[in-house]
C-alpha atoms as a PDB file:
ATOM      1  CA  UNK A   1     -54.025  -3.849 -57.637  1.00  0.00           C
ATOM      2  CA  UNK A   2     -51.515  -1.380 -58.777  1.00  0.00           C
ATOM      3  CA  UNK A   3     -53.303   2.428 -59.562  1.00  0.00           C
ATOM      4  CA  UNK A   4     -53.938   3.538 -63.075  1.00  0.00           C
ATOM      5  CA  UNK A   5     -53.060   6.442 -64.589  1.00  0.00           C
ATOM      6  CA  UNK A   6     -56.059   8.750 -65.155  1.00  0.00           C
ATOM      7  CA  UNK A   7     -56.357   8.184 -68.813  1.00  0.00           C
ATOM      8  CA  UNK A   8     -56.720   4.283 -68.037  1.00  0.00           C
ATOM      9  CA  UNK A   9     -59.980   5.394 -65.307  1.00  0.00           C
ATOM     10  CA  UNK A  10     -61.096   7.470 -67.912  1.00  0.00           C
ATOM     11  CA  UNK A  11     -61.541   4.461 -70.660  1.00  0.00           C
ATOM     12  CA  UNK A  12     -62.267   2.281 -67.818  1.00  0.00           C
ATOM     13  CA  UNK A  13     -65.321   4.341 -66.717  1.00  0.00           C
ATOM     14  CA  UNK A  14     -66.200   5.010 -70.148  1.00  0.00           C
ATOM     15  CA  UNK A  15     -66.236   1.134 -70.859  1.00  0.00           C
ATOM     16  CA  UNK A  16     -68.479   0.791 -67.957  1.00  0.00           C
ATOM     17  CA  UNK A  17     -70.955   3.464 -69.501  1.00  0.00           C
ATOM     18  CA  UNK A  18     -71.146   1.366 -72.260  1.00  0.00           C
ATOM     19  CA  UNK A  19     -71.914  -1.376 -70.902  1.00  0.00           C
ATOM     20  CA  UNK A  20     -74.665   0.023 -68.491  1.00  0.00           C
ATOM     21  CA  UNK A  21     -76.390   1.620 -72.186  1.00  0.00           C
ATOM     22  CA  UNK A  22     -75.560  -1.600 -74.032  1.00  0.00           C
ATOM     23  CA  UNK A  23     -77.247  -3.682 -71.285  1.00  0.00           C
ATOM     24  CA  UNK A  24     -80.646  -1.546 -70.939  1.00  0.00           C
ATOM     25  CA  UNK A  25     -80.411  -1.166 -74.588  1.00  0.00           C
ATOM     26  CA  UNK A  26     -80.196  -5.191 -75.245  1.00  0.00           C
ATOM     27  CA  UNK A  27     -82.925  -5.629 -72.678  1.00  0.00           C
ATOM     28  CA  UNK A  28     -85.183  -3.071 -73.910  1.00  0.00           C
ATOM     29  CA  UNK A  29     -84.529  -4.629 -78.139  1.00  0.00           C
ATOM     30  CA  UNK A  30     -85.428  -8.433 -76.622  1.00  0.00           C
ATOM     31  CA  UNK A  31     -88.802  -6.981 -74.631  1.00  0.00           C
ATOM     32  CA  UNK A  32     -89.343  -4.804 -78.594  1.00  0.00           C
ATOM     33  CA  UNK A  33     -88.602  -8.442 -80.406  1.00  0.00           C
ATOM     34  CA  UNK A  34     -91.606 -10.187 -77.470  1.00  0.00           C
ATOM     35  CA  UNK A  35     -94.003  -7.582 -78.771  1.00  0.00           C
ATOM     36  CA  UNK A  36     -93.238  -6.877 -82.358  1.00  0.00           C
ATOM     37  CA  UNK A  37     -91.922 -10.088 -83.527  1.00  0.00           C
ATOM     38  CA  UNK A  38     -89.377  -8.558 -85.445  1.00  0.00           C
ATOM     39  CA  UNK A  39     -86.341 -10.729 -86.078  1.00  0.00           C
ATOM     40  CA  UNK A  40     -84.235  -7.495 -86.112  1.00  0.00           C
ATOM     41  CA  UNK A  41     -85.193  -6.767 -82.675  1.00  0.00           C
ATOM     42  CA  UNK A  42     -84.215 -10.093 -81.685  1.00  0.00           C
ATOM     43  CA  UNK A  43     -80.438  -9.789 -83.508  1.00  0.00           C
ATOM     44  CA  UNK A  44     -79.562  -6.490 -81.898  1.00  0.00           C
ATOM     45  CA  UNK A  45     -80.557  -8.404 -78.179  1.00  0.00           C
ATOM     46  CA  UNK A  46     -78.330 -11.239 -79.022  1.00  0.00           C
ATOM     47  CA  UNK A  47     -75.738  -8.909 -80.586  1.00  0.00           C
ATOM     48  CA  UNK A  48     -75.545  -6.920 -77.591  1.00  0.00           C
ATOM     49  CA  UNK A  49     -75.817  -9.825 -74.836  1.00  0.00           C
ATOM     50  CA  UNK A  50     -73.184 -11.138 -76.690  1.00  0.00           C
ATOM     51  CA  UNK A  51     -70.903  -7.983 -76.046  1.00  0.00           C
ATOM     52  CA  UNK A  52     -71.311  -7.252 -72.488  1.00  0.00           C
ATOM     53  CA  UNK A  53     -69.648  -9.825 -70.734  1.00  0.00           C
ATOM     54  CA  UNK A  54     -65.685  -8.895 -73.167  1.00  0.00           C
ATOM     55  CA  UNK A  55     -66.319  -5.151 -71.878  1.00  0.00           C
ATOM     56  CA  UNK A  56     -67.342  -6.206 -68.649  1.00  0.00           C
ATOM     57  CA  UNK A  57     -64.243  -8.285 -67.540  1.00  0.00           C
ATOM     58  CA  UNK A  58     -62.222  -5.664 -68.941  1.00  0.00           C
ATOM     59  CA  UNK A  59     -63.727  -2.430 -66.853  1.00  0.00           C
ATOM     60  CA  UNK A  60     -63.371  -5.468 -63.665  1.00  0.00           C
ATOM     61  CA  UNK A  61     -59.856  -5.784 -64.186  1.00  0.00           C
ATOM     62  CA  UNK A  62     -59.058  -2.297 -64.434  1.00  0.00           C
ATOM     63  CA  UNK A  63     -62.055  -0.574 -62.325  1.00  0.00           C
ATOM     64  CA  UNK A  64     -62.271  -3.827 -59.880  1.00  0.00           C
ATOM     65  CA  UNK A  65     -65.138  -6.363 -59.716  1.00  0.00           C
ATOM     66  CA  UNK A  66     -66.571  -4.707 -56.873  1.00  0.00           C
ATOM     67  CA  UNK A  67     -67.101  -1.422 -58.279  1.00  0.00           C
ATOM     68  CA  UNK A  68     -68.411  -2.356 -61.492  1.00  0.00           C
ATOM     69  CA  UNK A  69     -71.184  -4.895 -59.927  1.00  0.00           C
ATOM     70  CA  UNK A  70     -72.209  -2.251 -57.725  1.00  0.00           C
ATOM     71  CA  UNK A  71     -72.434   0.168 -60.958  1.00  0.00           C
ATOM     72  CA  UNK A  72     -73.806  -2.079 -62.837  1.00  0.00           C
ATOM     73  CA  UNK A  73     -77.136  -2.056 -60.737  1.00  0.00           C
ATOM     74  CA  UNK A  74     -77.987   1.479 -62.096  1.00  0.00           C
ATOM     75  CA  UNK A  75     -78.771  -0.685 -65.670  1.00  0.00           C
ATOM     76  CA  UNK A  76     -81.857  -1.195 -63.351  1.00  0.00           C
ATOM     77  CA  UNK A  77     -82.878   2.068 -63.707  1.00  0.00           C
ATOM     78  CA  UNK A  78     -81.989   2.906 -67.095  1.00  0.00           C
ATOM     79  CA  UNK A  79     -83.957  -0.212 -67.800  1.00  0.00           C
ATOM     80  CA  UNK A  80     -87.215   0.978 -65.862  1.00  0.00           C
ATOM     81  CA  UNK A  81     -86.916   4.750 -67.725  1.00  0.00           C
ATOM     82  CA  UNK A  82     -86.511   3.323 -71.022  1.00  0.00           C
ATOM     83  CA  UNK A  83     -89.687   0.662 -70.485  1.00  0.00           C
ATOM     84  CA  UNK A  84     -92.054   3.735 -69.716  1.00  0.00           C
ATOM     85  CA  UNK A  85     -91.098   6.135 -72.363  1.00  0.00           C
ATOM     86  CA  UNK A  86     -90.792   3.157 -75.218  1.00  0.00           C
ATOM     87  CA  UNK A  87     -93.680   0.973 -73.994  1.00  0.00           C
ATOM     88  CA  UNK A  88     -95.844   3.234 -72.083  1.00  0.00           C
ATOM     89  CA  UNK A  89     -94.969   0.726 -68.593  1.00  0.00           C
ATOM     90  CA  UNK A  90     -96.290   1.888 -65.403  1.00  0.00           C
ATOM     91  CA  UNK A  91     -93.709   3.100 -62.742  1.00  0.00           C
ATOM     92  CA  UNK A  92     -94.766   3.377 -59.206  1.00  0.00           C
ATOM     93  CA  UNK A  93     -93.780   5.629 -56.658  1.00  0.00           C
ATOM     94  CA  UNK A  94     -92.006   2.365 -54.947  1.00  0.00           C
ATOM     95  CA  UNK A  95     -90.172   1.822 -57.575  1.00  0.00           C
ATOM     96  CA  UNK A  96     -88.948   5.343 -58.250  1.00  0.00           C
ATOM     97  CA  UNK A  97     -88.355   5.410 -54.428  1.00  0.00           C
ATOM     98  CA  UNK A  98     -86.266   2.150 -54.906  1.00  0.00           C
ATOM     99  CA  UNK A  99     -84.740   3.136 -57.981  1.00  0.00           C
ATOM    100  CA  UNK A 100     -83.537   6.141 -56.150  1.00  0.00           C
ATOM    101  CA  UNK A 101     -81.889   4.460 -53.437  1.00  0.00           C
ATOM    102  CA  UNK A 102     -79.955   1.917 -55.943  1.00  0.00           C
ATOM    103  CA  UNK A 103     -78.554   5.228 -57.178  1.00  0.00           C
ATOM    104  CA  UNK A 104     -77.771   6.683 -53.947  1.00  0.00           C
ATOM    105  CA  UNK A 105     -76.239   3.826 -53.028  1.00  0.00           C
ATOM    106  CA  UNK A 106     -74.116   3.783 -56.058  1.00  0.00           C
ATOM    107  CA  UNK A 107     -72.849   7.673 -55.417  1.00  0.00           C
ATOM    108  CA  UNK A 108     -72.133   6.688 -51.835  1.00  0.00           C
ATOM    109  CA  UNK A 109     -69.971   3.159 -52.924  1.00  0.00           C
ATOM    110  CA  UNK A 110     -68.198   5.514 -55.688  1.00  0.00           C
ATOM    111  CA  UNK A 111     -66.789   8.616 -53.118  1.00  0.00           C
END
């Protein structure tokens, strides 16, 4: 793999942001469609499960598949944060604990 410029790592990372938000975010609208019902809930789920994988492959070939996989477990997370302050879920200390080491982990694959 040849190295990209720094404009290229900054889309590239950028991309990958978006797809960490876009995957909590698609999680958290099919989990809002289970309770509510609403159709629209259910459209914006597809809609964004339908968008990941494009943006995905695209921060792999430029970021590397390694790297984004290993990124991509912080959607874990963002998905446990936005379940308690939406829907009022429980966290436990073990999973904050775990939740904290999927992040460390991430900061120590990245340097």
């Amino acid at each position: 793999m040849t190295p990209m410029p720094h404009s290229a790592s900054i889309v590239a990372y950028a991309m990958l942001l978006f797809v960490l938000l876009a995957t909590a975010a698609a999680q958290i609208a099919f989990k809002a469609w289970h309770h509510s019902g609403r159709r629209r809930a259910l459209v914006a789920a597809v809609l964004l499960f339908v968008c990941i994988p494009p943006v995905t492959i695209l921060c792999a070939r430029q970021l590397g598949i390694g790297k984004v996989y290993v990124l991509m477990s912080l959607s874990y997370g963002l998905v446990a944060l936005m379940g308690w302050k939406l829907f009022g879920e429980p966290v436990s200390r073990r999973q904050v604990q775990g939740l904290a080491l999927i992040t460390l982990g991430c900061l120590v694959y990245t340097l």
